[in-house]
C-alpha atoms as a PDB file:
ATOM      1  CA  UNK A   1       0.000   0.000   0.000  1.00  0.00           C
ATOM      2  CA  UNK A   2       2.686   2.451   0.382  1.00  0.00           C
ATOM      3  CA  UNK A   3       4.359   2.270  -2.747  1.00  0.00           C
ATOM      4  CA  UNK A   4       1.037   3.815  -4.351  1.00  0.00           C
ATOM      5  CA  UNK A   5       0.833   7.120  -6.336  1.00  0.00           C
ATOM      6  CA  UNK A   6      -2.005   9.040  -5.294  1.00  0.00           C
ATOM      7  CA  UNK A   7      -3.760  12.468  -6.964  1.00  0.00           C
ATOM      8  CA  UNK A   8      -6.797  13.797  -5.087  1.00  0.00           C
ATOM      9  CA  UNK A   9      -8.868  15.709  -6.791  1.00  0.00           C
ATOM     10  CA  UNK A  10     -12.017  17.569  -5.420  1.00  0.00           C
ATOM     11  CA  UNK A  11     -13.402  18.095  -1.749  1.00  0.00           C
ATOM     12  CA  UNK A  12     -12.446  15.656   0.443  1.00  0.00           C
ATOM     13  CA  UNK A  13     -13.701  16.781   3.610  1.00  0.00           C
ATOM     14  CA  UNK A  14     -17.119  15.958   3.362  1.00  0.00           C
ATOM     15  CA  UNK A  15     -17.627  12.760   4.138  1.00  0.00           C
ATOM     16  CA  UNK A  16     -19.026  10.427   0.896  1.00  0.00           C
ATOM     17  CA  UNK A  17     -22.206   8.937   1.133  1.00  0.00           C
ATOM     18  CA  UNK A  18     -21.132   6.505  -1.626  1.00  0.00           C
ATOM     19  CA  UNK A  19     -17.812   5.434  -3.706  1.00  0.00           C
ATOM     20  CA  UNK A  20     -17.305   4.139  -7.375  1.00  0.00           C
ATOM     21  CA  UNK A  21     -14.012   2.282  -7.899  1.00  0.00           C
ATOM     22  CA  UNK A  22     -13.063   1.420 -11.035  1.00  0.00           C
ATOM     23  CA  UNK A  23      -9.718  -0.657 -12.169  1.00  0.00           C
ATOM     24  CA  UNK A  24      -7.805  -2.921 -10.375  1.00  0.00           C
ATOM     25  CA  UNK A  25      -6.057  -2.531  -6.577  1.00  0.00           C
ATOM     26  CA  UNK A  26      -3.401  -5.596  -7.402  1.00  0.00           C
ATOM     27  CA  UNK A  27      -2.260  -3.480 -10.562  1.00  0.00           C
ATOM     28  CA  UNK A  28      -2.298  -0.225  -8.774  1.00  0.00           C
ATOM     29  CA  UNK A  29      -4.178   1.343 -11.124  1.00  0.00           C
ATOM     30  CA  UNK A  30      -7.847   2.250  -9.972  1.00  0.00           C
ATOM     31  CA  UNK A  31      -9.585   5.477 -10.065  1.00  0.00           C
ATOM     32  CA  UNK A  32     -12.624   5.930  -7.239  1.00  0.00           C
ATOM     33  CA  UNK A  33     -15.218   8.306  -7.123  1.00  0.00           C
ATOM     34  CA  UNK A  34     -16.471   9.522  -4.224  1.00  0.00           C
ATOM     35  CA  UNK A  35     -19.847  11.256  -3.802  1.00  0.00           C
ATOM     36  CA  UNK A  36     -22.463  13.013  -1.335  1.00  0.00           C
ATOM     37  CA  UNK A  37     -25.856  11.776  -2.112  1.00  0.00           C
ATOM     38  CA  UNK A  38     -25.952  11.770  -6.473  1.00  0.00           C
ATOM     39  CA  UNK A  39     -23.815  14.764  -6.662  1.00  0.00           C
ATOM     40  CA  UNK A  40     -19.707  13.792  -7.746  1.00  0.00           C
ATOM     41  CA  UNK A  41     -17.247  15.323  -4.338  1.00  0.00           C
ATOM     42  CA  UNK A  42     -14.085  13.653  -5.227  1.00  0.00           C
ATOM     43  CA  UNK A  43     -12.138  11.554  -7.633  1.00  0.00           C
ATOM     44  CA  UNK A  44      -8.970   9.538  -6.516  1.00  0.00           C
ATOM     45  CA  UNK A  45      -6.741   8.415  -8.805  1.00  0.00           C
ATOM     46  CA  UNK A  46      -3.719   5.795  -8.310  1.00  0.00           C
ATOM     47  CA  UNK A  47      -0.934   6.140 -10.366  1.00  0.00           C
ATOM     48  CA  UNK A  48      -2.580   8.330 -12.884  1.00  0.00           C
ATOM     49  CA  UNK A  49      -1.124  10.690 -16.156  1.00  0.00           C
ATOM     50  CA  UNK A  50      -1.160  14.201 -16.268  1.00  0.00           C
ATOM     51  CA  UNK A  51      -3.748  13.419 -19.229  1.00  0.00           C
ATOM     52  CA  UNK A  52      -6.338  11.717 -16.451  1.00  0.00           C
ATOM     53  CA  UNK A  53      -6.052  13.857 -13.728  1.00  0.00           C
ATOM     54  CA  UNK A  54      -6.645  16.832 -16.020  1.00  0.00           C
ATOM     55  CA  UNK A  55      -9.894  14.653 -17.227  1.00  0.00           C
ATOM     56  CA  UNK A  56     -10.787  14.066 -13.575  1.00  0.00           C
ATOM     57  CA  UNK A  57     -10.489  17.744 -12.760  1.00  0.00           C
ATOM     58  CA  UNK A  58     -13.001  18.811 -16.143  1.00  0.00           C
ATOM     59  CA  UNK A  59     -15.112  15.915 -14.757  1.00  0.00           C
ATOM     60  CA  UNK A  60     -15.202  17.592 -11.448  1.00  0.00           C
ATOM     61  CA  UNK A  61     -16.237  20.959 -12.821  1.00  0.00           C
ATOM     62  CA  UNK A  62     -18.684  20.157 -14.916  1.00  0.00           C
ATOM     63  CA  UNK A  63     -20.207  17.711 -12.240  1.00  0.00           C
ATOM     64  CA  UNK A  64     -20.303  20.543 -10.062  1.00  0.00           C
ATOM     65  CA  UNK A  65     -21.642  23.283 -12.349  1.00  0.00           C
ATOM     66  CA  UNK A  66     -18.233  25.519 -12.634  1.00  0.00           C
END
């Protein structure tokens, strides 16, 4: 677990009512979504490109109405 790569992207002090994860933990390479009710708080991404957490930030913001 500690040899992981993490980018955090959103709000993560709200505690999620619900979480997504996609990809697999063995390959250390997941993404997970965390939200509040339907509404997208967070995305956490393990051992992500520059090219996905720029998606996950756009994502974000258009999730959130900026």
């Amino acid at each position: 677990m500690f040899d992981l790569r993490l980018d955090l992207v959103g709000d993560f002090t709200i505690q999620p009512t619900r979480m997504d994860l996609t990809g697999t933990y063995a390959k250390k390479k997941f993404t997970a979504r965390y939200y509040q009710g339907d509404r997208l708080r967070g995305i956490l991404i393990s051992s992500g490109t520059l090219k996905q957490i720029d998606s996950a930030k756009s994502e974000l913001k258009r999730a959130l109405g900026k």
